[in-house]
N, C-alpha and C. Protein backbone atom coordinates (compact mmCIF):
# COMPACT_ATOMS: atom_id res chain seq x y z
N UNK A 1 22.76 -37.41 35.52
CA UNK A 1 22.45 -38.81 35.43
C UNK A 1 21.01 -39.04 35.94
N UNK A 2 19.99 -39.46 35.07
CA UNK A 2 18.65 -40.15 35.72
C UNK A 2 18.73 -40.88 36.80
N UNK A 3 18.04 -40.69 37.41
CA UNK A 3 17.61 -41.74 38.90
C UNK A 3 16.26 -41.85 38.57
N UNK A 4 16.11 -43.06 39.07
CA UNK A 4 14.45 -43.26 39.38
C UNK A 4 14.21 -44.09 41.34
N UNK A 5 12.86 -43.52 41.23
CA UNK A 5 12.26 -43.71 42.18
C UNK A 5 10.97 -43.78 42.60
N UNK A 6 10.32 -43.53 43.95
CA UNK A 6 8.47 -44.07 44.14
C UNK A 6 8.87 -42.51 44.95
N UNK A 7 7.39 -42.06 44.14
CA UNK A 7 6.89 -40.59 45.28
C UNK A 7 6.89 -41.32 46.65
N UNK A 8 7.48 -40.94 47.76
CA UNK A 8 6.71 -41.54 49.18
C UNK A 8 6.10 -40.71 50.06
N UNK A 9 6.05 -39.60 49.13
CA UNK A 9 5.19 -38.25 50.37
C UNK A 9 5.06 -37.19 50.02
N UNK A 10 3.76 -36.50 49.71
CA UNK A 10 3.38 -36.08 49.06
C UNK A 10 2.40 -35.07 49.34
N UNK A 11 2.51 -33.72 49.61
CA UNK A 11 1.44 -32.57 50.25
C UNK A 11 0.69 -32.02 48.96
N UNK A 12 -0.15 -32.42 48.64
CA UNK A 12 -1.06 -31.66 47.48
C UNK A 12 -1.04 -29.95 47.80
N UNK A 13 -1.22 -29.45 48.36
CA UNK A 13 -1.71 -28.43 49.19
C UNK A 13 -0.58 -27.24 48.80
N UNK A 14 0.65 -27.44 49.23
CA UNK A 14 2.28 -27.02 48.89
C UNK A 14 2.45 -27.24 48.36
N UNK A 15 2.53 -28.61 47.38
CA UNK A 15 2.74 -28.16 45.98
C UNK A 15 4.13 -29.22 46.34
N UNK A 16 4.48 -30.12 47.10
CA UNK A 16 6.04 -30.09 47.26
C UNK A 16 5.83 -31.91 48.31
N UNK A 17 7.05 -32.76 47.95
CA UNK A 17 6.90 -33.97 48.59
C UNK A 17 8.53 -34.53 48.58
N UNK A 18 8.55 -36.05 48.69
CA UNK A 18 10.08 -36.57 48.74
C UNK A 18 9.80 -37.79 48.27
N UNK A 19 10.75 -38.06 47.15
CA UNK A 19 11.08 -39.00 46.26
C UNK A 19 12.06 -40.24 47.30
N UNK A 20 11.69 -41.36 47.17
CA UNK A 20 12.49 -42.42 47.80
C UNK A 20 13.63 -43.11 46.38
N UNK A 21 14.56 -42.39 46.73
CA UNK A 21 15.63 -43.48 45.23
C UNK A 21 14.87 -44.87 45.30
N UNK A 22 15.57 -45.80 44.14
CA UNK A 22 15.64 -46.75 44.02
C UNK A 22 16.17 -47.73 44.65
N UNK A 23 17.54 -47.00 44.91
CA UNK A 23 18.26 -47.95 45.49
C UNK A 23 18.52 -47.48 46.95
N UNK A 24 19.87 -47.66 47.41
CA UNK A 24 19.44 -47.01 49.07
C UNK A 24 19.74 -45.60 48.80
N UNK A 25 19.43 -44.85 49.80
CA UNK A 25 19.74 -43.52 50.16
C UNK A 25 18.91 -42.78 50.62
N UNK A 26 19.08 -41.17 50.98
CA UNK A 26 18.04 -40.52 52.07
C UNK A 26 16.84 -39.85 50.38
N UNK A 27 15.84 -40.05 51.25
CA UNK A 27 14.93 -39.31 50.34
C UNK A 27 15.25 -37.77 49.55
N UNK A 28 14.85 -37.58 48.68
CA UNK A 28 14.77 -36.51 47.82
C UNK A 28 13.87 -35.63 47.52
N UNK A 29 14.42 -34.01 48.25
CA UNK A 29 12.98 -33.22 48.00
C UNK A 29 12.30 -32.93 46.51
N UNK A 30 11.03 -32.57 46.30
CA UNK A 30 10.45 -32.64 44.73
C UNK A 30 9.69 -31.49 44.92
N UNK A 31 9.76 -30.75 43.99
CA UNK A 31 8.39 -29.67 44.02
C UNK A 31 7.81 -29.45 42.96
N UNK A 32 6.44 -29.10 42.74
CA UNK A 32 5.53 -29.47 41.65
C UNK A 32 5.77 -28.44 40.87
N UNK A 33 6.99 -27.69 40.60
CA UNK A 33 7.62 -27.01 39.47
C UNK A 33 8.34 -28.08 38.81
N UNK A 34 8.72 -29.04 39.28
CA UNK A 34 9.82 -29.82 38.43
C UNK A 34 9.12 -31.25 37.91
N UNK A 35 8.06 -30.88 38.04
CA UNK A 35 6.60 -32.31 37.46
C UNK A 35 6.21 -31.68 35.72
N UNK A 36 6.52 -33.06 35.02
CA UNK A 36 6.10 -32.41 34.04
C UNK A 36 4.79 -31.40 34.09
N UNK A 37 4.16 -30.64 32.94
CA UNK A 37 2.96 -29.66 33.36
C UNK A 37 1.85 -30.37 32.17
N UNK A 38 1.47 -31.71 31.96
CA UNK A 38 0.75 -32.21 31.22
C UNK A 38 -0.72 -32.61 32.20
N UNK A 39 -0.76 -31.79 33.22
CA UNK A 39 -2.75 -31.73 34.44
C UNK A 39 -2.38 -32.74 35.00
N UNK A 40 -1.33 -33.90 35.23
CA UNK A 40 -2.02 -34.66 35.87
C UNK A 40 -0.83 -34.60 37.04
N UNK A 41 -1.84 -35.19 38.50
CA UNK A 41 -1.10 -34.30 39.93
C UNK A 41 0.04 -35.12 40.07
N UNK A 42 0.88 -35.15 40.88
CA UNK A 42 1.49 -35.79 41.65
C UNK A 42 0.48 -37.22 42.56
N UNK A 43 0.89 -38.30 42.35
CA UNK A 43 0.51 -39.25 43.71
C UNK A 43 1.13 -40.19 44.30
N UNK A 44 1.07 -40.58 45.83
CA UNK A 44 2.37 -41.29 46.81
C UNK A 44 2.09 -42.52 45.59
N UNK A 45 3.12 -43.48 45.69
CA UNK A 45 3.63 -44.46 45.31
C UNK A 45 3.90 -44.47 43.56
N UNK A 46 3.96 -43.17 43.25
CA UNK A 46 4.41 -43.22 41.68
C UNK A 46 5.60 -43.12 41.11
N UNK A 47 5.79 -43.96 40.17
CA UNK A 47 7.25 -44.05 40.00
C UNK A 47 7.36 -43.33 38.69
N UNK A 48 8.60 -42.74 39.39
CA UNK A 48 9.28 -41.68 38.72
C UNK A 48 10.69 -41.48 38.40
N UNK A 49 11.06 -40.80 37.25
CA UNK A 49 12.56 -41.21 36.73
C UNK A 49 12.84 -39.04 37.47
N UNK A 50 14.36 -38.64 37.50
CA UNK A 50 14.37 -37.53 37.78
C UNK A 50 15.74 -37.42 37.71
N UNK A 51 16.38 -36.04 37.72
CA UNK A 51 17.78 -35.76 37.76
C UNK A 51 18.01 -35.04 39.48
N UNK A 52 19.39 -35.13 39.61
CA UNK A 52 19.22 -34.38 41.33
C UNK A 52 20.34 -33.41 40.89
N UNK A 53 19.60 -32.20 41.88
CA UNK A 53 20.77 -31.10 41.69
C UNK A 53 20.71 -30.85 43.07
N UNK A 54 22.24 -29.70 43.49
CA UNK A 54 22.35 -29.73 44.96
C UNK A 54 22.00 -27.97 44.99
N UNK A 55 21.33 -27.70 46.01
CA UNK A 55 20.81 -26.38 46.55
C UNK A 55 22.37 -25.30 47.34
N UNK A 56 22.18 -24.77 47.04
CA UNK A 56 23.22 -23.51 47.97
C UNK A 56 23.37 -24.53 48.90
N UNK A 57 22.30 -25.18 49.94
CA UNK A 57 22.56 -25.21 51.19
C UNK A 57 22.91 -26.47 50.91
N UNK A 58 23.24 -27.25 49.98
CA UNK A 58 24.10 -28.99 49.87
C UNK A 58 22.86 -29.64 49.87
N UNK A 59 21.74 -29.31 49.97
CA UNK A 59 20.56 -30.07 49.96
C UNK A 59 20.51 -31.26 48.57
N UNK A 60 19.58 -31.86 48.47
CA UNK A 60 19.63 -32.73 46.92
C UNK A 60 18.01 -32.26 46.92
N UNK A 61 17.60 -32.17 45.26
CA UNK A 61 16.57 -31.75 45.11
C UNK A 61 16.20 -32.81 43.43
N UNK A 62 14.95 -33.19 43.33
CA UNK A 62 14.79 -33.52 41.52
C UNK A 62 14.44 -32.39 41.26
N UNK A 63 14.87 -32.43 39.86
CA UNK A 63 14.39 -31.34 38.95
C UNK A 63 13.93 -32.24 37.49
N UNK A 64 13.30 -32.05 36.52
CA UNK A 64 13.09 -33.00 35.29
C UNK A 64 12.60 -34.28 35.48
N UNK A 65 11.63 -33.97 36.58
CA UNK A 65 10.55 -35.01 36.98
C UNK A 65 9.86 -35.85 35.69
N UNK A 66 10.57 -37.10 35.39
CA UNK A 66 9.45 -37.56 34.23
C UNK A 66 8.67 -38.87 34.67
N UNK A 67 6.95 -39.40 33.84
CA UNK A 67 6.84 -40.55 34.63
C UNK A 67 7.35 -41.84 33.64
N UNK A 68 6.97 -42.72 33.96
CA UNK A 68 7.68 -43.85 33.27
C UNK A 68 6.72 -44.09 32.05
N UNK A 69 7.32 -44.43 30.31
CA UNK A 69 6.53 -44.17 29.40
C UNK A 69 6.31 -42.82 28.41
N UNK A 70 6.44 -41.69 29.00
CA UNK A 70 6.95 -40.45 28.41
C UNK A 70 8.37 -39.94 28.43
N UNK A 71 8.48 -39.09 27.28
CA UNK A 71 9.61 -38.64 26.64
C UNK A 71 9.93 -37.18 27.38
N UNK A 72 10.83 -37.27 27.53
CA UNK A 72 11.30 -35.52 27.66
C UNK A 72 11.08 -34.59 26.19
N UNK A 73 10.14 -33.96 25.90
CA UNK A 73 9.84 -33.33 24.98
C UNK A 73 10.00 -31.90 25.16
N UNK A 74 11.38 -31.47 24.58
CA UNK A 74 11.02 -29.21 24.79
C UNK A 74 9.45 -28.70 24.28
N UNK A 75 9.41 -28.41 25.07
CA UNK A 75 7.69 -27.28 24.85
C UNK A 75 8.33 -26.50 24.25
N UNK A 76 7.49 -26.51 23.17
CA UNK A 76 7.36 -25.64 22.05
C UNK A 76 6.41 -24.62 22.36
N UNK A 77 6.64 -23.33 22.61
CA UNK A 77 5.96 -22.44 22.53
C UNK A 77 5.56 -21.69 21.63
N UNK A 78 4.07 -22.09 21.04
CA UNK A 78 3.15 -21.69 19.80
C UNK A 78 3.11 -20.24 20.00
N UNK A 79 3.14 -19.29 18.84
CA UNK A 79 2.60 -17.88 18.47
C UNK A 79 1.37 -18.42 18.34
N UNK A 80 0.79 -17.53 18.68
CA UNK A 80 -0.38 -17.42 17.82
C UNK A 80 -0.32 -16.41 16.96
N UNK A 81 -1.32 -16.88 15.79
CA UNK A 81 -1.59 -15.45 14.40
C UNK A 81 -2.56 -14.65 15.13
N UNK A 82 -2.13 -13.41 14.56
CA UNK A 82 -3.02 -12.25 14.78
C UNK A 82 -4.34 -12.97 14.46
N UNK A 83 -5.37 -12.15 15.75
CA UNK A 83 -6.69 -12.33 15.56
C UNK A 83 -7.14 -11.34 13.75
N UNK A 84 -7.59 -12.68 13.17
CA UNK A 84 -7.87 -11.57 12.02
C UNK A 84 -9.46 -11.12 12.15
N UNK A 85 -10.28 -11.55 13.18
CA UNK A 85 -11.36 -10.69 13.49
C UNK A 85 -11.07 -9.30 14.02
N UNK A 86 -9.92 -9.47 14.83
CA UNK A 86 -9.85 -8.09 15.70
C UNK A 86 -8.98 -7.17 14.78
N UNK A 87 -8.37 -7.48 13.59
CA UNK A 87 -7.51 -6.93 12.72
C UNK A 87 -8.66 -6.27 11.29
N UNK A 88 -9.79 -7.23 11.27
CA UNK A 88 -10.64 -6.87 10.43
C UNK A 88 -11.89 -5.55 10.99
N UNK A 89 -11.77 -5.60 12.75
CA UNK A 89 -12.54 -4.56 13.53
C UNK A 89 -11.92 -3.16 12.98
N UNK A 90 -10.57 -3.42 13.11
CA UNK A 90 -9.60 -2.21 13.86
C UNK A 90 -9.47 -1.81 12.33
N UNK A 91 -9.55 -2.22 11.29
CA UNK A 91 -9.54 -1.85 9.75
C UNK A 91 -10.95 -1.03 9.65
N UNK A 92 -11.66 -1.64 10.18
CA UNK A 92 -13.05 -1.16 9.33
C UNK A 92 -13.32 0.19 10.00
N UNK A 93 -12.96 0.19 11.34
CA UNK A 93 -13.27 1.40 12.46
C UNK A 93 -12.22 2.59 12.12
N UNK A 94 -10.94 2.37 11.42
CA UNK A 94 -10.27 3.50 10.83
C UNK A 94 -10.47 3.82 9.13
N UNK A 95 -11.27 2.86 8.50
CA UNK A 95 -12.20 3.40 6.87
C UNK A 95 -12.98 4.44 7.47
N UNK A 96 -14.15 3.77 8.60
CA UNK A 96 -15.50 4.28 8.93
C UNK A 96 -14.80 6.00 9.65
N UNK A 97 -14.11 5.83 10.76
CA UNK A 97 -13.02 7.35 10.94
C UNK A 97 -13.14 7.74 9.86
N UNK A 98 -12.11 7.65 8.99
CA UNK A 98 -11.80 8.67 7.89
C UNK A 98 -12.64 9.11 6.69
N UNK A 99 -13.90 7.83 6.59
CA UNK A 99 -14.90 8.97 5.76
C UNK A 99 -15.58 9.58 6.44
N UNK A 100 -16.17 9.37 7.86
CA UNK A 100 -16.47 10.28 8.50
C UNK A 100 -16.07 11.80 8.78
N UNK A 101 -14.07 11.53 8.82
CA UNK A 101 -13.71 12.73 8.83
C UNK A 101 -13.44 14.05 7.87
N UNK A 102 -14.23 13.04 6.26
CA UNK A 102 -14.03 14.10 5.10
C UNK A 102 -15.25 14.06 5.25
N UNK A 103 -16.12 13.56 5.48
CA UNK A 103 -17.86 14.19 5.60
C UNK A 103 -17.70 15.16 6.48
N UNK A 104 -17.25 14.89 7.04
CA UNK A 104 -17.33 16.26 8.11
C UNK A 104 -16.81 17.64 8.19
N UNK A 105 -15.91 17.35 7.47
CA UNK A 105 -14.81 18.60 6.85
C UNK A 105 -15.57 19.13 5.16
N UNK A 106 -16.12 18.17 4.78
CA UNK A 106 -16.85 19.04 3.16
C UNK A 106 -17.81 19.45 3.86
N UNK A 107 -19.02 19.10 5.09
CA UNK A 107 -20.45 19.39 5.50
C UNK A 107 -20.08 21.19 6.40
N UNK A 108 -18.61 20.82 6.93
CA UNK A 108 -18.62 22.28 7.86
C UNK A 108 -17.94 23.30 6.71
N UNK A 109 -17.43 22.98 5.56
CA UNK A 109 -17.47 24.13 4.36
C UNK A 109 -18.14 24.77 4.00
N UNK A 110 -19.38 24.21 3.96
CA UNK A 110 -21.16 24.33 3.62
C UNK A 110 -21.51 25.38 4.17
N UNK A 111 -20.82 25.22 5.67
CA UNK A 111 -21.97 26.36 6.75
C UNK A 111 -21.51 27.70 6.74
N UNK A 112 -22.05 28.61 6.92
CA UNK A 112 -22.38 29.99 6.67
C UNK A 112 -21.14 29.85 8.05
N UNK A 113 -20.61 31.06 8.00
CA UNK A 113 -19.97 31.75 9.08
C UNK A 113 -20.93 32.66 9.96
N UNK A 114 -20.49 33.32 10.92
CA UNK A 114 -21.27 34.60 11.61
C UNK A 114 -21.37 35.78 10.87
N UNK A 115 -20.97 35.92 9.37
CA UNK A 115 -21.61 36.69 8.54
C UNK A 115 -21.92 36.46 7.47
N UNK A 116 -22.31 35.31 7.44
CA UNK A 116 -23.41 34.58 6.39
C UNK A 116 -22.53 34.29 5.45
N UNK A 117 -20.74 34.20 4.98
CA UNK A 117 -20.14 33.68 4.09
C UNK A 117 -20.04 32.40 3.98
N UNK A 118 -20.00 31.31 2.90
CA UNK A 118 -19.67 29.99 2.87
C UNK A 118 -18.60 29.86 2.55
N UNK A 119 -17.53 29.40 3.31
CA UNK A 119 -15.81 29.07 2.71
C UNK A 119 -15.81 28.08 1.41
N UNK A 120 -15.38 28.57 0.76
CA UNK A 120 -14.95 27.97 -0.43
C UNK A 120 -13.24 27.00 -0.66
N UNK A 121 -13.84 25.96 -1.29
CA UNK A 121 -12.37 25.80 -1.40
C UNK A 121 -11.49 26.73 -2.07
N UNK A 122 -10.31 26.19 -1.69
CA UNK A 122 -9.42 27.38 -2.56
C UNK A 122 -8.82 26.64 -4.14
N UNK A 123 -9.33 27.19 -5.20
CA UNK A 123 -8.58 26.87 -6.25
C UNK A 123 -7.37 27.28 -6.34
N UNK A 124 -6.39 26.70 -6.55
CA UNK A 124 -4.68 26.73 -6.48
C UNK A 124 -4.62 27.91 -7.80
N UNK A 125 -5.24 27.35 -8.82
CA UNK A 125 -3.89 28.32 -10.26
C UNK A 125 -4.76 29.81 -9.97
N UNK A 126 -5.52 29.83 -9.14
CA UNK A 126 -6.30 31.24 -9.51
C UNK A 126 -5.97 32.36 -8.29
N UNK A 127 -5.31 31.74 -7.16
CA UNK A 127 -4.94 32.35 -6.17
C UNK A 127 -3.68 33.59 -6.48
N UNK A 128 -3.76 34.65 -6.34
CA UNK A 128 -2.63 35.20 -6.41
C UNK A 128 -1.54 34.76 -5.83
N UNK A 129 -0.52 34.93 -5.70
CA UNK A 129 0.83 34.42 -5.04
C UNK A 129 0.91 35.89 -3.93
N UNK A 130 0.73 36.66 -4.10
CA UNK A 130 1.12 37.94 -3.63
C UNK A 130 0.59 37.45 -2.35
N UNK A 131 -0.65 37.27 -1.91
CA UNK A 131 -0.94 37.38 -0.65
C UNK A 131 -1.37 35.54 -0.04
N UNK A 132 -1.65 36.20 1.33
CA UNK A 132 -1.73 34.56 1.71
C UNK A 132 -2.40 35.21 3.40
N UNK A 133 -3.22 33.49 3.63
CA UNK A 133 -3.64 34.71 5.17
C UNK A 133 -2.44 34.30 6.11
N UNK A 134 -2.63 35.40 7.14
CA UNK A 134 -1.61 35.42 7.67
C UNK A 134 -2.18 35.55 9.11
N UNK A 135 -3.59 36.19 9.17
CA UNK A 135 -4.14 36.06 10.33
C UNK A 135 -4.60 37.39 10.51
N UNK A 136 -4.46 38.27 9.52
CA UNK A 136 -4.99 39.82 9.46
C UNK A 136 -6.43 39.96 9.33
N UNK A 137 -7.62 40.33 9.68
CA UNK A 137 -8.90 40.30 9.87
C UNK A 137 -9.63 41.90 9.53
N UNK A 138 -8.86 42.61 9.98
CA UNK A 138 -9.57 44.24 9.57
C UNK A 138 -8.96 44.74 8.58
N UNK A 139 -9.68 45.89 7.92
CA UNK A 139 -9.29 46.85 6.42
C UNK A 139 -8.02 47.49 7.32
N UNK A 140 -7.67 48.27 8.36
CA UNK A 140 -6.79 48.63 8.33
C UNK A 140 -5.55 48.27 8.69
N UNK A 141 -5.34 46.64 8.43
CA UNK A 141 -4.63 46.14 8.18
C UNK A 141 -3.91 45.75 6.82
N UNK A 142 -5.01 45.72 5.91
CA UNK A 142 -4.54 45.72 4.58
C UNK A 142 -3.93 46.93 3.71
N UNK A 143 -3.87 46.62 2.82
CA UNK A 143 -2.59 47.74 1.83
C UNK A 143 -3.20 47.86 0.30
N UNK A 144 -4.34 47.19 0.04
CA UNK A 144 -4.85 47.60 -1.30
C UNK A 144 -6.32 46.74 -0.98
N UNK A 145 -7.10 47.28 -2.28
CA UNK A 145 -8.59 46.43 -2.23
C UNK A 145 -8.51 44.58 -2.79
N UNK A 146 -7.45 44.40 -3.53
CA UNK A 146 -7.20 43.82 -4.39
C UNK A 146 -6.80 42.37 -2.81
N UNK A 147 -5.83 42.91 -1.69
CA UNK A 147 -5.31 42.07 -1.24
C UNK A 147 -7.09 41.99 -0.01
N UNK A 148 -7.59 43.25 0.11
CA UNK A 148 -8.92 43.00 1.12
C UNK A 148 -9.57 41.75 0.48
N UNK A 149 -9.95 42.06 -0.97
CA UNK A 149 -10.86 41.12 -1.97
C UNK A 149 -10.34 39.37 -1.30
N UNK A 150 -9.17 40.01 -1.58
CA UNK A 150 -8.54 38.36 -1.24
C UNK A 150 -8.96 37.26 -0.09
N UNK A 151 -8.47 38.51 1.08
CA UNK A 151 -8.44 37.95 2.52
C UNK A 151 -9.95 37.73 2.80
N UNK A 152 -11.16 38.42 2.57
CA UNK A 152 -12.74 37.97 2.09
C UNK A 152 -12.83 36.93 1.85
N UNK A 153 -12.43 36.63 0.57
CA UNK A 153 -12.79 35.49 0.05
C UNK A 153 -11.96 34.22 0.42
N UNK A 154 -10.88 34.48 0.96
CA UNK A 154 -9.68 32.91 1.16
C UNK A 154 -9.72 32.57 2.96
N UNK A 155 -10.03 33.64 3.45
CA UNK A 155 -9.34 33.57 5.13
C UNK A 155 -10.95 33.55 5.92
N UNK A 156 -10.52 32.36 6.54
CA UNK A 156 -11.35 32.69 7.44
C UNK A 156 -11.63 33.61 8.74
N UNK A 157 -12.31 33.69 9.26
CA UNK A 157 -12.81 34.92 10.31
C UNK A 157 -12.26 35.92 10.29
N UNK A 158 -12.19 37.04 8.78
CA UNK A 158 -12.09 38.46 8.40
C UNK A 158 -13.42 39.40 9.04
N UNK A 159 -13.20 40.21 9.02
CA UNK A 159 -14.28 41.26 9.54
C UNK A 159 -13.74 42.46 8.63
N UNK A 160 -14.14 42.57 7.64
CA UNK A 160 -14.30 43.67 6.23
C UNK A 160 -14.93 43.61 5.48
N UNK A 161 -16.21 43.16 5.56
CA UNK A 161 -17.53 43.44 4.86
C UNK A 161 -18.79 43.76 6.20
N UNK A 162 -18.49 44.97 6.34
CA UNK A 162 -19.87 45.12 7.46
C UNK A 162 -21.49 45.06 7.15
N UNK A 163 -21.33 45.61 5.69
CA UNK A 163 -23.23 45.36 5.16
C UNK A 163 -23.07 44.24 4.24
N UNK A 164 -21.85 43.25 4.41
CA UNK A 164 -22.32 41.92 3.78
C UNK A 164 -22.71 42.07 2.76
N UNK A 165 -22.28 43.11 1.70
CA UNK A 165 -22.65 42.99 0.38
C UNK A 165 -21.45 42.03 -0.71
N UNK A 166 -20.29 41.84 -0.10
CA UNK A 166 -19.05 41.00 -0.51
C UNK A 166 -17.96 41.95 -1.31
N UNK A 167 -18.09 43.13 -1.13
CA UNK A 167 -16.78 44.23 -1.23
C UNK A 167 -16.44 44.63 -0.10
N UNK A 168 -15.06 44.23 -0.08
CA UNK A 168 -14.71 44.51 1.36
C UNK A 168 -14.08 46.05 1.74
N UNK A 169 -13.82 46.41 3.11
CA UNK A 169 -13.05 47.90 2.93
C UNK A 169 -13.90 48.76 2.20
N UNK A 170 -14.72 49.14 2.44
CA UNK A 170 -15.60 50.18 1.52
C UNK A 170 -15.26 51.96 1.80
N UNK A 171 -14.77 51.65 2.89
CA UNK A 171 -14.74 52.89 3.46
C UNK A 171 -12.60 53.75 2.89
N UNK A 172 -12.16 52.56 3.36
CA UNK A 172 -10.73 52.68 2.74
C UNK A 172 -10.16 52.56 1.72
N UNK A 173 -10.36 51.29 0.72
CA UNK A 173 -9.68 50.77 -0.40
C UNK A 173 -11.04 50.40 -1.25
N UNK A 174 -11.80 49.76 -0.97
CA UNK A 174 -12.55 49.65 -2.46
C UNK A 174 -13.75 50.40 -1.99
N UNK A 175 -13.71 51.35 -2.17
CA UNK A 175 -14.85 52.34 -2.60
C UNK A 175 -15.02 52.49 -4.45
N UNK A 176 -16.42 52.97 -4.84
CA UNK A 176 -16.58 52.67 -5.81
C UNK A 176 -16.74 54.13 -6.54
């Protein structure tokens, strides 16, 4: 049930004061949680409408402090939309990433290894099926010239061309 009444005391400071009913009775504690939250403060002699609830300790307290002239209105709590500046940052900075990261991956294809080979891509229909790297690097690991030829040309960091002429195994499998 609404009651109304006059602030009669009032601590800015705490945040907290006592409502005098209307009619008779002992004052009523108030605290500036239960003031509407539209900026404007609490001040002694303002009249005010309020509901009373009783505390654990039987105390009486307002809660739904309104002043006279306003409505009890539920606050509506607005979303906001995504920032579409910060949505248009975070787009452009993962384009700008990812061509960066195929520039960077076609430019380090380019570069010579520590024995002057350039990795090539690998064309798919021309690859044998037979072999594949596996992580084997020396001739006497391999089993024909055919699979050395291979691992040369597809795998990176082989060591089977020592005079860098691009036949690998010269000494084991492809001798001429």
């Amino acid at each position: 049930m609404r009651t109304h009444g006059t602030l009669a005391k009032w601590n800015d400071d705490r945040g907290f004061g006592f409502i005098a009913p209307a009619g008779a009775g002992a004052e009523i504690s108030a605290h500036i949680s239960a003031f509407p939250r539209d900026g404007v403060r609490p001040h002694v002699g303002e009249l005010i409408s309020f509901d009373i609830e009783t505390d654990r300790d039987g105390r009486k307290r307002a809660i739904r402090i309104l002043r006279p002239g306003t409505r009890s209105v539920p606050r509506v709590v607005e979303r906001s939309a995504p920032n579409r500046a910060f949505l248009a940052v975070t787009l452009g900075v993962l384009i700008v990433g990812a061509i960066s990261g195929y520039v960077y991956r076609a430019s380090s294809l380019a570069q010579p290894d520590q024995f002057g080979h350039v990795a090539q891509p690998m064309d798919q229909t021309a690859v044998p099926e037979q072999f594949a790297c596996d992580g084997r690097t020396r001739c006497t690991q391999m089993t024909s010239c055919a699979e050395a030829m291979y691992f040369l040309n597809h795998c990176p960091g082989v060591q089977m061309d020592g005079d860098h002429d691009g036949t690998p195994c010269e000494q084991q499998w492809c001798s001429d």
